[in-house]
N, C-alpha and C. Protein backbone atom coordinates (compact mmCIF):
# COMPACT_ATOMS: atom_id res chain seq x y z
N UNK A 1 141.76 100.72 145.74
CA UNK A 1 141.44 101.28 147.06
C UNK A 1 142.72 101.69 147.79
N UNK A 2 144.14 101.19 147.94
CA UNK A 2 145.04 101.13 148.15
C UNK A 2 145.25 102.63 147.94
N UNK A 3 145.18 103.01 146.70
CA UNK A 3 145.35 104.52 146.12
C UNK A 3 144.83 105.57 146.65
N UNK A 4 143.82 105.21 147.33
CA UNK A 4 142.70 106.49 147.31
C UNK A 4 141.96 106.14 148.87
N UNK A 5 143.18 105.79 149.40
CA UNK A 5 142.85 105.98 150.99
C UNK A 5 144.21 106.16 151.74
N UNK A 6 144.37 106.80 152.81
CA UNK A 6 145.48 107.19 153.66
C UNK A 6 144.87 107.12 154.81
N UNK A 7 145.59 106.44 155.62
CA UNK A 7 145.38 106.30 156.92
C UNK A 7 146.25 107.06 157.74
N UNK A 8 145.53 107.72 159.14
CA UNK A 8 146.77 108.43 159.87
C UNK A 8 146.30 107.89 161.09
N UNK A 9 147.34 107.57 161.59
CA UNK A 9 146.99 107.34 163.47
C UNK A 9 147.27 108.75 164.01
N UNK A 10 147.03 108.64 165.14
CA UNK A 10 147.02 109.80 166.09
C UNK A 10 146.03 110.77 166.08
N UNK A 11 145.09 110.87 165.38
CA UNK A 11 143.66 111.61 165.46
C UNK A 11 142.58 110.73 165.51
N UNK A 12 141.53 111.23 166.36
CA UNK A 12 140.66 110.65 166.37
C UNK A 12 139.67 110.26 165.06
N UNK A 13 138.23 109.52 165.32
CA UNK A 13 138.01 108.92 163.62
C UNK A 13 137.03 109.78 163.48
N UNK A 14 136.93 110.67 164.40
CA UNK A 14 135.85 111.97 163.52
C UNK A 14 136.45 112.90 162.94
N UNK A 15 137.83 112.94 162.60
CA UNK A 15 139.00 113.80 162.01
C UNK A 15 139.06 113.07 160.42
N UNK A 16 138.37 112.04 160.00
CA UNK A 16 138.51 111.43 158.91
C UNK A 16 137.70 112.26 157.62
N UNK A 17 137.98 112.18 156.64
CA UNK A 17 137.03 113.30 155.69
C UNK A 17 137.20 112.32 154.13
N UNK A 18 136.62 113.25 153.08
CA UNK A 18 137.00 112.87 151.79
C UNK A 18 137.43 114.02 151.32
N UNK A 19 138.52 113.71 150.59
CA UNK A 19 139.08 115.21 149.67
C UNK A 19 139.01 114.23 147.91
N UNK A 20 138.26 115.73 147.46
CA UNK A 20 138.73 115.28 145.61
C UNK A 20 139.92 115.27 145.60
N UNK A 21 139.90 114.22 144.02
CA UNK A 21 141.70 114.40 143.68
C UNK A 21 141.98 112.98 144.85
N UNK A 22 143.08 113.17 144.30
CA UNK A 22 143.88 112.07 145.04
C UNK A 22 145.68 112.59 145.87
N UNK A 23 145.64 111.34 147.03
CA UNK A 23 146.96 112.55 147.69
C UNK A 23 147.80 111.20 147.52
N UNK A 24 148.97 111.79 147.21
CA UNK A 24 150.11 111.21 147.39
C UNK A 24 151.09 111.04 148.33
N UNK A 25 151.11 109.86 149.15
CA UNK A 25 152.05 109.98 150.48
C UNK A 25 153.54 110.66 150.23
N UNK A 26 153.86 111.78 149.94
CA UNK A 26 155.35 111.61 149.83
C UNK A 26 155.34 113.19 149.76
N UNK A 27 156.56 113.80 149.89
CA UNK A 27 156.43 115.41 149.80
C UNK A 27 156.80 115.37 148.18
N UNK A 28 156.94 116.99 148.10
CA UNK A 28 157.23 117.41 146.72
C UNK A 28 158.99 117.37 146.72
N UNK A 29 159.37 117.01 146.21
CA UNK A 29 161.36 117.11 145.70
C UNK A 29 161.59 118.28 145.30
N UNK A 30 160.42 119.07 144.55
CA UNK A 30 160.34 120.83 144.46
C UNK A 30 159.24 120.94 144.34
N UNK A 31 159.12 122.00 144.93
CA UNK A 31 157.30 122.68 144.92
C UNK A 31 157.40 123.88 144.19
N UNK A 32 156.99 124.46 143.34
CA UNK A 32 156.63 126.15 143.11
C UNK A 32 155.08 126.18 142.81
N UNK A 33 154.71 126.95 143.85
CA UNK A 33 153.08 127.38 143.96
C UNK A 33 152.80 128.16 142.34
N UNK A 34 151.17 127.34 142.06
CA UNK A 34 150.85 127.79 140.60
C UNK A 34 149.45 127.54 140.79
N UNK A 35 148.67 128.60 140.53
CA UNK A 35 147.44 128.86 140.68
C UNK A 35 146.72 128.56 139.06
N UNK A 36 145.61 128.18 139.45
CA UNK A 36 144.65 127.95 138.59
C UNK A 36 145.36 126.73 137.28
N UNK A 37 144.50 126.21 136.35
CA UNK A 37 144.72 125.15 136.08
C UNK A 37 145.85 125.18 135.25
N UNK A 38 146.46 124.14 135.31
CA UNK A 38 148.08 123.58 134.95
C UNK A 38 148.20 122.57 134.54
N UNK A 39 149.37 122.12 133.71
CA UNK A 39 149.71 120.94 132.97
C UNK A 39 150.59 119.93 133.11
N UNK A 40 150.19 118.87 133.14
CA UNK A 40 151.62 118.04 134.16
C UNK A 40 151.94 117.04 133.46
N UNK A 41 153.38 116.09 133.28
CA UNK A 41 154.00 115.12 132.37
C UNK A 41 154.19 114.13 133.60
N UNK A 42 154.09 113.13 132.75
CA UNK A 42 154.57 112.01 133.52
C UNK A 42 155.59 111.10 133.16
N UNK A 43 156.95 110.41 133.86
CA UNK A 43 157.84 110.15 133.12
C UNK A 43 158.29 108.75 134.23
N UNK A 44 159.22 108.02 133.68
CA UNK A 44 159.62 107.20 134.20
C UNK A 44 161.04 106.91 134.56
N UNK A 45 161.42 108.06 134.04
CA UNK A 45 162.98 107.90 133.99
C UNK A 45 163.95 108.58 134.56
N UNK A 46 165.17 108.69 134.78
CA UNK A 46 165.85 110.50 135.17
C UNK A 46 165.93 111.56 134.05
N UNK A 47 165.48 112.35 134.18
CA UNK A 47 166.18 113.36 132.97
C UNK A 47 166.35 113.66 133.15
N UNK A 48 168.13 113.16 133.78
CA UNK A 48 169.79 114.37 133.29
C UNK A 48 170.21 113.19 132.42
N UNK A 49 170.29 113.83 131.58
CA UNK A 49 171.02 113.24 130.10
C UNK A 49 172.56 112.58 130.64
N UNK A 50 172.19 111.50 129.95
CA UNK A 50 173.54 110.42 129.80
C UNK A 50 174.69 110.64 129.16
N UNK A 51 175.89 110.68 129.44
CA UNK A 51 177.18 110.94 128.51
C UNK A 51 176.80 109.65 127.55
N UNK A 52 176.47 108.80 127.85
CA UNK A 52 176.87 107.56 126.91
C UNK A 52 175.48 106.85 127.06
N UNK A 53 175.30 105.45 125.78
CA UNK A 53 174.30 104.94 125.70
C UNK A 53 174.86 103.65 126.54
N UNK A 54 173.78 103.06 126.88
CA UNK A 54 173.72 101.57 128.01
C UNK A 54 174.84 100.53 127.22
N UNK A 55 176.02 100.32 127.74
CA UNK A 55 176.60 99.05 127.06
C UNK A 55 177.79 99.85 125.99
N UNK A 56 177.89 101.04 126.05
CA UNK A 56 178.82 102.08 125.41
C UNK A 56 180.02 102.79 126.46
N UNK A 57 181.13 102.54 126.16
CA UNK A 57 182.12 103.03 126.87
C UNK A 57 182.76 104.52 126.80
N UNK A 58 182.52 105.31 127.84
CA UNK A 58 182.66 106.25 127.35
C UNK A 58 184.20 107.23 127.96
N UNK A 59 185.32 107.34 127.63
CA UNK A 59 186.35 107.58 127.67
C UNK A 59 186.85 109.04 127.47
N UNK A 60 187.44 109.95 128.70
CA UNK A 60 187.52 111.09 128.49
C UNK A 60 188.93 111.17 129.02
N UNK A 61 189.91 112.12 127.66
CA UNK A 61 191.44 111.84 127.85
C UNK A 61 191.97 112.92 128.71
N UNK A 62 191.19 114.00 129.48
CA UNK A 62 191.58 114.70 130.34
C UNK A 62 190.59 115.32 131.14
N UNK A 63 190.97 116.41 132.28
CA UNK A 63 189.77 116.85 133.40
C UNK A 63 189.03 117.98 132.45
N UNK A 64 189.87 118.27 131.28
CA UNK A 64 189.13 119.59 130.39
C UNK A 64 188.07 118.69 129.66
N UNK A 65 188.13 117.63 129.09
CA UNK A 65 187.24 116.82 128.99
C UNK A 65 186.25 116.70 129.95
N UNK A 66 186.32 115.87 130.97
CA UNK A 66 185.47 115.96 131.59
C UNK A 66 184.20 116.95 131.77
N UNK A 67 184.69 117.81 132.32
CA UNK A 67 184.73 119.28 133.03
C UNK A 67 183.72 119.53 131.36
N UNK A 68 184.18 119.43 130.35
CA UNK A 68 183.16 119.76 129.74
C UNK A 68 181.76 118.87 129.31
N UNK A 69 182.29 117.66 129.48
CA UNK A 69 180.91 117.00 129.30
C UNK A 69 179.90 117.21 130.52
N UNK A 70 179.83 117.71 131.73
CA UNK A 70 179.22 118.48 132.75
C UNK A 70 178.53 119.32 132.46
N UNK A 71 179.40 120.03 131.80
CA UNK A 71 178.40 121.53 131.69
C UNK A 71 177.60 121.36 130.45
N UNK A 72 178.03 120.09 129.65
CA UNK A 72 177.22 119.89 128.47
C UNK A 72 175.64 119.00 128.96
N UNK A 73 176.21 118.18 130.08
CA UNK A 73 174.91 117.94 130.87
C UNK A 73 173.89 118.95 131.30
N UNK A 74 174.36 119.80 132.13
CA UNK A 74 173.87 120.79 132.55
C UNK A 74 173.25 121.62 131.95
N UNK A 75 173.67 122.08 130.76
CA UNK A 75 173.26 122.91 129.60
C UNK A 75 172.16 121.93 128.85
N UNK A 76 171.82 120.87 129.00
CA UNK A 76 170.70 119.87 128.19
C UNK A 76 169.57 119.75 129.21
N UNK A 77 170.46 119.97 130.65
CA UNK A 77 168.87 119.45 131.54
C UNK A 77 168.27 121.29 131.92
N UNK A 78 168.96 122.39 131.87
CA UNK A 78 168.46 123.57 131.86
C UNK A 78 167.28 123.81 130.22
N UNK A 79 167.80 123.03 129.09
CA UNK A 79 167.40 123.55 128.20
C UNK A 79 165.99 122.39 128.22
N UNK A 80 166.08 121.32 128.69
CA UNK A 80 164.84 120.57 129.24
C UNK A 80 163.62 121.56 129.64
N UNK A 81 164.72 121.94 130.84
CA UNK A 81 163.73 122.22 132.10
C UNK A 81 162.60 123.68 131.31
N UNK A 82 163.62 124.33 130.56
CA UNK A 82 163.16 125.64 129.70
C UNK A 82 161.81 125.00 128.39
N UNK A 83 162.23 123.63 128.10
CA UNK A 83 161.18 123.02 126.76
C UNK A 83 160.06 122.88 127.39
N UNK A 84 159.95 122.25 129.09
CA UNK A 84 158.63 122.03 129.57
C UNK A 84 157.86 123.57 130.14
N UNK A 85 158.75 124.38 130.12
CA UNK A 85 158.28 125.68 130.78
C UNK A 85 157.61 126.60 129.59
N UNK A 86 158.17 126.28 128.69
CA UNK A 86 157.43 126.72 127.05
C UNK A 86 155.93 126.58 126.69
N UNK A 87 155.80 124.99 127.13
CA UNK A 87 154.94 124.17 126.99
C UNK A 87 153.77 124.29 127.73
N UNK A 88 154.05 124.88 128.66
CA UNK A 88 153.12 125.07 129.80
C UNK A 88 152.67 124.00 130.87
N UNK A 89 153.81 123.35 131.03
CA UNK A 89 153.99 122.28 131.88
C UNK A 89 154.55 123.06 133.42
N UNK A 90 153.90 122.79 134.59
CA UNK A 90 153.85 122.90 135.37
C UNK A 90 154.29 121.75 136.59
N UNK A 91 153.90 120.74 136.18
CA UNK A 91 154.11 119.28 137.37
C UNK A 91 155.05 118.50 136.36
N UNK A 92 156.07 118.29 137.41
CA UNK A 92 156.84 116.59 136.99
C UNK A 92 156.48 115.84 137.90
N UNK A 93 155.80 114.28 137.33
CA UNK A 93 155.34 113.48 137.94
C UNK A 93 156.21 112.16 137.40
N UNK A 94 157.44 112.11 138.35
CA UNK A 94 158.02 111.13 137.75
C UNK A 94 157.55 109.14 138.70
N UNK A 95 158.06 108.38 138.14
CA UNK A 95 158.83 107.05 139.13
C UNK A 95 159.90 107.61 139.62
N UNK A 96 160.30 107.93 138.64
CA UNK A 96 161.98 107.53 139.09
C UNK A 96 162.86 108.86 139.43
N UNK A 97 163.62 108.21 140.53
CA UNK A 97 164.29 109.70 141.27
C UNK A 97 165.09 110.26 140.37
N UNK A 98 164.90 111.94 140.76
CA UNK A 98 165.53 112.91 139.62
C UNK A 98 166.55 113.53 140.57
N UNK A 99 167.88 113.25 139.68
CA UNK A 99 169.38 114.12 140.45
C UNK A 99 168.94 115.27 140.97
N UNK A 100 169.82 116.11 141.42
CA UNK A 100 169.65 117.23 142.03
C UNK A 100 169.81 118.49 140.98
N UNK A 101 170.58 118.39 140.16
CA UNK A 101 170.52 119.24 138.99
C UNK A 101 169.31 119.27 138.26
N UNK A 102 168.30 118.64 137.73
CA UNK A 102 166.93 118.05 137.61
C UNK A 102 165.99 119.60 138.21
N UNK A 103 166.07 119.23 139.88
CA UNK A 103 165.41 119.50 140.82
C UNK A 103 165.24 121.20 141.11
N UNK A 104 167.06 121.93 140.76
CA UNK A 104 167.55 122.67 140.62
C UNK A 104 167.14 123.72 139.58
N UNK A 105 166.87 123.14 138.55
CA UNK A 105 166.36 123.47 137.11
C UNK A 105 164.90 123.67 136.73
N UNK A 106 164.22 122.42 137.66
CA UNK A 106 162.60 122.28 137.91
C UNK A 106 162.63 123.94 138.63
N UNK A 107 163.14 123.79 139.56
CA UNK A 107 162.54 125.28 140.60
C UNK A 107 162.63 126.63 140.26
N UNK A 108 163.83 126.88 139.26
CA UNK A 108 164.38 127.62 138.49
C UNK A 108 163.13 127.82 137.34
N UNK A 109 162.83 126.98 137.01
CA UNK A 109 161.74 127.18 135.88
C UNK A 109 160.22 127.00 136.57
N UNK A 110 160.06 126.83 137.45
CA UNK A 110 158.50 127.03 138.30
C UNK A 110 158.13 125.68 138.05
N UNK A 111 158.73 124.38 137.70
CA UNK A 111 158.28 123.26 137.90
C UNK A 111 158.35 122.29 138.92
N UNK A 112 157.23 122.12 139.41
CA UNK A 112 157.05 121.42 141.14
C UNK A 112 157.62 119.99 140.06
N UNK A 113 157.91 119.25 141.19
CA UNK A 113 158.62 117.53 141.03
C UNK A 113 158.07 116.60 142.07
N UNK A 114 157.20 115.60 141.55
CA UNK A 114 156.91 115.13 142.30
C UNK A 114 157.84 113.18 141.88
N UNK A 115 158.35 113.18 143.00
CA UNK A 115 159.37 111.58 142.68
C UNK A 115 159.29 110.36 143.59
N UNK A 116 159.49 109.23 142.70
CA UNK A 116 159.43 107.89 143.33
C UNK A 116 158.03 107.58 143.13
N UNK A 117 157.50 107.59 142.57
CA UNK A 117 155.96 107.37 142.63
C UNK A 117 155.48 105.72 141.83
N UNK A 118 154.82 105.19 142.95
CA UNK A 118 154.47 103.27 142.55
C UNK A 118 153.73 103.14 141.15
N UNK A 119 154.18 101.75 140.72
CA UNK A 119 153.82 101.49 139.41
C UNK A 119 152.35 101.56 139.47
N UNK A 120 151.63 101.73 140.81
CA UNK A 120 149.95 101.78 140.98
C UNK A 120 149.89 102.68 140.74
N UNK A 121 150.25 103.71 140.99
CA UNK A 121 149.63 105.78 141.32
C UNK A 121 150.23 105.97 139.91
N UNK A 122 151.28 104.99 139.00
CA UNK A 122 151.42 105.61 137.48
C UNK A 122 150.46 105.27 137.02
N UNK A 123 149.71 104.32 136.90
CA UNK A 123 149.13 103.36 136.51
C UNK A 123 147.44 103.96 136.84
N UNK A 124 147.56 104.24 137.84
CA UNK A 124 146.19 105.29 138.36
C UNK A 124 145.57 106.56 137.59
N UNK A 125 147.10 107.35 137.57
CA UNK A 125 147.13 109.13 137.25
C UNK A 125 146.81 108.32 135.44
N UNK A 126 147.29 107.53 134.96
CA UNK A 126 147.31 107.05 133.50
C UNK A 126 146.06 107.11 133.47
N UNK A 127 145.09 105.94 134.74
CA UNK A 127 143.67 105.94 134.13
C UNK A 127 142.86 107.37 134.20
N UNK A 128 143.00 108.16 135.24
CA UNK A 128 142.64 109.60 135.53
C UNK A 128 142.54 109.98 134.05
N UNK A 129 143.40 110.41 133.90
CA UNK A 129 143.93 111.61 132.91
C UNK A 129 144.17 111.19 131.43
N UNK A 130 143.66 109.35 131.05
CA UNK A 130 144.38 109.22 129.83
C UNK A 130 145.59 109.63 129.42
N UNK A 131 146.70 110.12 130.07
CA UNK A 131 147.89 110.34 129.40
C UNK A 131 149.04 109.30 130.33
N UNK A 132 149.71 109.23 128.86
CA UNK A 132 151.05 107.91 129.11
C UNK A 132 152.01 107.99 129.26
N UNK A 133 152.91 107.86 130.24
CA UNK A 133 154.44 108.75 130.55
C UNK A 133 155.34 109.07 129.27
N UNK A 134 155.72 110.11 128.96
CA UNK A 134 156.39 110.87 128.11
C UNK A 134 157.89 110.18 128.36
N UNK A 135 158.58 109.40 127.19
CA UNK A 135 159.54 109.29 126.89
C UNK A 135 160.60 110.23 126.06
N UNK A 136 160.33 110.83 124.96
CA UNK A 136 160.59 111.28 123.87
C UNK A 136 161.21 112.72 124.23
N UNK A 137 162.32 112.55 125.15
CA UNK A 137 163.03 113.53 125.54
C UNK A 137 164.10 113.57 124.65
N UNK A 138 164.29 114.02 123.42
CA UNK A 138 165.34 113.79 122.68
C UNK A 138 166.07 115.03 122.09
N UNK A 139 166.91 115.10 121.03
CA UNK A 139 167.54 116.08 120.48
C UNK A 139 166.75 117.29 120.35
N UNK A 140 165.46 116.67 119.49
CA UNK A 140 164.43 118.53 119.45
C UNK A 140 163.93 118.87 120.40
N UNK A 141 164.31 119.82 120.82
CA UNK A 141 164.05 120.57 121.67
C UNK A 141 163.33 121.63 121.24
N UNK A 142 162.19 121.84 120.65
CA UNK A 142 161.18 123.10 120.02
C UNK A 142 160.09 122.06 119.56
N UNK A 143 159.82 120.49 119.50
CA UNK A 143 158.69 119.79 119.42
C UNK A 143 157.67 120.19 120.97
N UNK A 144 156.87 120.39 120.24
CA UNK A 144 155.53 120.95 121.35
C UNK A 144 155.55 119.65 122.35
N UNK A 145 155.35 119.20 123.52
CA UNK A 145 155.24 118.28 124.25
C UNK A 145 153.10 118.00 124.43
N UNK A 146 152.64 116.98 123.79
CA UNK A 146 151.57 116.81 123.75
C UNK A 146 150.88 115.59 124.93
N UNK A 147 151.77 114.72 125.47
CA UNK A 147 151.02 113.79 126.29
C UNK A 147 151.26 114.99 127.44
N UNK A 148 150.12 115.72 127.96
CA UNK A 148 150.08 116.05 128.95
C UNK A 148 148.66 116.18 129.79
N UNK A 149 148.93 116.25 131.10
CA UNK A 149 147.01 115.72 131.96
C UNK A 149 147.33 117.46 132.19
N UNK A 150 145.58 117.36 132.38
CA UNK A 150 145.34 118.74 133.31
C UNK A 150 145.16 118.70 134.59
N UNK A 151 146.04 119.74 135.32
CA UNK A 151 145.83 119.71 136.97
C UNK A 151 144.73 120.58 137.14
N UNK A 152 144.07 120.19 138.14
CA UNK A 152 143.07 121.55 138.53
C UNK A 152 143.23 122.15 139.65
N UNK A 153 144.42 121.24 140.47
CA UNK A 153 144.79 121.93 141.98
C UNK A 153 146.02 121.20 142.13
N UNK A 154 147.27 121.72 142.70
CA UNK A 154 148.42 120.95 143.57
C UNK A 154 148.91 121.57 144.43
N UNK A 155 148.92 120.97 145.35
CA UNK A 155 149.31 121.32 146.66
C UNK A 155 150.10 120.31 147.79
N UNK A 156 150.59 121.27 148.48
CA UNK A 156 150.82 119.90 149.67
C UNK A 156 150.11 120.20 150.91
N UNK A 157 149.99 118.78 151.51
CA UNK A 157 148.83 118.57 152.26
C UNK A 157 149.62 117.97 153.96
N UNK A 158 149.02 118.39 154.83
CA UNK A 158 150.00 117.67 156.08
C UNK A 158 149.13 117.43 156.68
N UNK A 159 149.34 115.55 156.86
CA UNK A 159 148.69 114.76 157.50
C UNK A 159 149.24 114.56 158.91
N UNK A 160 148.89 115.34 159.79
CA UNK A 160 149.83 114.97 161.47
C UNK A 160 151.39 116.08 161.40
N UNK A 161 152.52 114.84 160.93
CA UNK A 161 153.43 115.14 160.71
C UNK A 161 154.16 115.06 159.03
N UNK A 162 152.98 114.06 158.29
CA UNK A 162 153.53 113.93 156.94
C UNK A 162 153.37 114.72 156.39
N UNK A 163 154.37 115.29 155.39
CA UNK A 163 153.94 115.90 154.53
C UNK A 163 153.48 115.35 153.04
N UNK A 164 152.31 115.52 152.46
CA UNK A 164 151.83 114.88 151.39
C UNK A 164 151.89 115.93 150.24
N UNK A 165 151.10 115.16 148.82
CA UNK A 165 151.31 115.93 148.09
C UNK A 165 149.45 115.73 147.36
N UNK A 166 148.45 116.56 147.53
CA UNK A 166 147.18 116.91 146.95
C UNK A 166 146.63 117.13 146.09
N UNK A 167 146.52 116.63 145.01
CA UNK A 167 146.61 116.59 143.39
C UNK A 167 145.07 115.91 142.68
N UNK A 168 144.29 117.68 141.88
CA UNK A 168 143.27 117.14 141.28
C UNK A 168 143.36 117.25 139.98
N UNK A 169 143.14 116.38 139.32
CA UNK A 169 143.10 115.94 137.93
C UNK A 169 141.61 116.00 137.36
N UNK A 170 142.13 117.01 136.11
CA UNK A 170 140.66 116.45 135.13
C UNK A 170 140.51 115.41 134.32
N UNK A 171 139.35 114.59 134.48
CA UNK A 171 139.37 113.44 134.41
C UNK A 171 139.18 113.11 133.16
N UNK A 172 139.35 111.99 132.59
CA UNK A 172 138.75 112.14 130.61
C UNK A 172 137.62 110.59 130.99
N UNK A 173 137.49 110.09 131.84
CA UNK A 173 136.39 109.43 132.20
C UNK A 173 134.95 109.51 133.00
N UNK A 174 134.14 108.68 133.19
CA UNK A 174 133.13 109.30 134.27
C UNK A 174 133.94 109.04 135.55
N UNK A 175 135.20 108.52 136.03
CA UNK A 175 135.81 108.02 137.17
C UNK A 175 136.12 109.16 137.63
N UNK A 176 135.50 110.21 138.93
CA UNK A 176 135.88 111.14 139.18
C UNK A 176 136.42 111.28 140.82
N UNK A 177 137.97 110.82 140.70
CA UNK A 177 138.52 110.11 141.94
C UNK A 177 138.38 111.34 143.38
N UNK A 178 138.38 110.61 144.33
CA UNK A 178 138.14 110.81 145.85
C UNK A 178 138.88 109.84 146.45
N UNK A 179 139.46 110.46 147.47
CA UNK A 179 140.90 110.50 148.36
C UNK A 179 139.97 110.24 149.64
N UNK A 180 140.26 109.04 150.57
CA UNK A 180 139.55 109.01 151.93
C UNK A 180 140.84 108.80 152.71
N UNK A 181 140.29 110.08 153.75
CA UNK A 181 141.47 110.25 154.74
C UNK A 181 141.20 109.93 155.95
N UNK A 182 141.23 108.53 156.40
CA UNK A 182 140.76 107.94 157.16
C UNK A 182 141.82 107.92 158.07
N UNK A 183 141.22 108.13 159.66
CA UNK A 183 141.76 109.09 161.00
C UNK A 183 141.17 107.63 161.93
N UNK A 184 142.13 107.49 163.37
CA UNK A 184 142.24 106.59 164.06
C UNK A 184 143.11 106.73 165.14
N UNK A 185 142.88 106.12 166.38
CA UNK A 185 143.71 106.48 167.32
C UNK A 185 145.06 105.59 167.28
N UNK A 186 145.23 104.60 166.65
CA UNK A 186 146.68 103.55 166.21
C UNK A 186 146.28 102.81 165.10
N UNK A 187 147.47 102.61 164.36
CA UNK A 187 147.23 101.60 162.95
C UNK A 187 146.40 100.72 162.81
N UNK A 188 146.49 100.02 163.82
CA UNK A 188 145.70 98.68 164.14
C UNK A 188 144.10 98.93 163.79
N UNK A 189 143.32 99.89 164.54
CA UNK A 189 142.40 100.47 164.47
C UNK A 189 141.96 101.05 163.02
N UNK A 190 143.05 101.59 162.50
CA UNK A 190 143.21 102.33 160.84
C UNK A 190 143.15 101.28 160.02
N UNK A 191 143.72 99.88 160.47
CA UNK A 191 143.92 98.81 159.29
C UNK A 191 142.33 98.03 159.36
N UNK A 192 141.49 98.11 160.49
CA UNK A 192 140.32 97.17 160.56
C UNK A 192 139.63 98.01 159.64
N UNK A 193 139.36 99.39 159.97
CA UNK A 193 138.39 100.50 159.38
C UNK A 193 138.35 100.06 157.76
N UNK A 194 140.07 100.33 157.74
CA UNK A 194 139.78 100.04 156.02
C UNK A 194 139.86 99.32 155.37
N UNK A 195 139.84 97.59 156.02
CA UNK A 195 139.47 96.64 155.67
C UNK A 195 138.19 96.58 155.21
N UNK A 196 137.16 97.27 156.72
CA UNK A 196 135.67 96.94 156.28
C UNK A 196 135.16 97.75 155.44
N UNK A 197 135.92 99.28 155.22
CA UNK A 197 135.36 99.61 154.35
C UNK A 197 136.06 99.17 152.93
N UNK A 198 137.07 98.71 152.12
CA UNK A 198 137.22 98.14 151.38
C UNK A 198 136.19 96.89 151.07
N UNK A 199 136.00 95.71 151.91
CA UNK A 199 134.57 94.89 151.68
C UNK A 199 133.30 95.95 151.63
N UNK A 200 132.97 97.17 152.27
CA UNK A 200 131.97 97.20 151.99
C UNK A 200 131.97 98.04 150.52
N UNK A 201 132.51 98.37 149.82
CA UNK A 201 132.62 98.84 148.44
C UNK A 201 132.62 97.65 147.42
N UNK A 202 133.33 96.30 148.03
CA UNK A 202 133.46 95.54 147.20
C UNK A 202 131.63 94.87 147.25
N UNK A 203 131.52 94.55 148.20
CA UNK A 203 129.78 94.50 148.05
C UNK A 203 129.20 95.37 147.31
N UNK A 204 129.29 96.44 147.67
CA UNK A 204 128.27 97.44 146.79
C UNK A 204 128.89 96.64 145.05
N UNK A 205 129.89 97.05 145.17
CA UNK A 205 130.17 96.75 143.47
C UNK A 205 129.65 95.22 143.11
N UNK A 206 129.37 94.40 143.55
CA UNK A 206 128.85 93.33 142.88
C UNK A 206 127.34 93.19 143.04
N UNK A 207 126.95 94.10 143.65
CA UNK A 207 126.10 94.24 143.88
C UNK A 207 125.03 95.23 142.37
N UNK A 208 125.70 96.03 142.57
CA UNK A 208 125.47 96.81 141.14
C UNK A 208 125.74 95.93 139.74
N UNK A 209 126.73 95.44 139.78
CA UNK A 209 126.78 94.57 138.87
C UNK A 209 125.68 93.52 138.47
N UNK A 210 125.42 92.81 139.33
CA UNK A 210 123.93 92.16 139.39
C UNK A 210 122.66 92.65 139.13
N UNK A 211 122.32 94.09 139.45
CA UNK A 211 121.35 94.62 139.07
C UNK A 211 121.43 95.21 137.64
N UNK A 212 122.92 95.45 137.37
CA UNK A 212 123.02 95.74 135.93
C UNK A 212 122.72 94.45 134.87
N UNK A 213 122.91 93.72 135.09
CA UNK A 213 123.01 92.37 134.11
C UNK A 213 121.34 91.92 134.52
């Protein structure tokens, strides 16, 4: 329930609605508008490639050194950003915050970024969509990228003053999620609402349960 409700103060509670899909409190890190249905990865990690592995020292004997392991970065997260654009990947849906070169490269290639996102909403979009954050960012770069969900809408959404992010997924279950955008004149007011309506769902559900058994 946590997931699939947003509360806003400052509007009244006949301003409250349901939207399909589910919204994400947070803006986009890059947006590029993309119509009709699209393909999105989910990841957990940064991808700008590491000079070195965890616990490996990595030692460069001048600034021409340096200076080139940069652009050798740079040249791996462009040729990234180009593998998911192949693919027909459209959304990055990461956890974890992506550098600015990342971000740079996403926009450059028409891929919106969506970052920082809770181990719940991974854990959520996972049950949505059946697909499992994509690790396997490695040397080949021409392997087709296959864990991917289908979007059927993304957008951003402004609640008051937030800016959100509006995201419908096709579902591979009968679970076909709804977003309650529950409206209130102060928090306080927003936190009772969706207390009772959290108990009253949890009733219904044991309730059904009982008649099922």
């Amino acid at each position: 329930f946590a997931e699939l409700h947003a509360a806003v103060p400052g509007l009244p509670l006949a301003s409250s609605r349901i939207l399909p899909g589910i919204v994400l409190r947070r803006d986009f890190a890059a947006y590029c508008p993309a119509d009709g249905e699209l393909r999105a990865v989910l990841v957990t990690e940064p991808l700008r490639p590491a000079l070195t592995a965890p616990g490996v020292e990595f030692v460069v004997d001048s600034e021409g050194q340096y200076q080139a392991s940069l652009r050798w970065i740079t040249k791996r997260t462009e040729a990234l950003m180009k593998r998911l654009q192949s693919n027909n990947v459209k959304l990055l849906l990461s956890s974890a915050k992506q550098e600015e070169v990342v971000l740079y490269y996403a926009k450059l290639y028409g891929v919106s970024v969506v970052e920082c996102l809770s181990s719940e909403e991974m854990a959520l979009i996972s049950e949505i969509t059946g697909v499992s954050p994509y690790t396997s960012f490695g040397d080949n770069m021409d392997r087709e990228i296959t864990e991917t969900a289908v979007v059927t809408f993304c957008q951003p959404l402004l609640l008051v003053s937030r800016r959100c992010v509006h995201i419908g997924f096709s579902s591979v279950c009968a679970f076909q999620p709804h977003c309650l955008i529950l409206c209130g004149p102060v928090d306080g007011v927003n936190e009772q609402h969706a207390a009772a309506l959290q108990e009253a769902f949890t009733m219904l559900q044991q309730l059904f349960k009982t008649v099922g058994q």
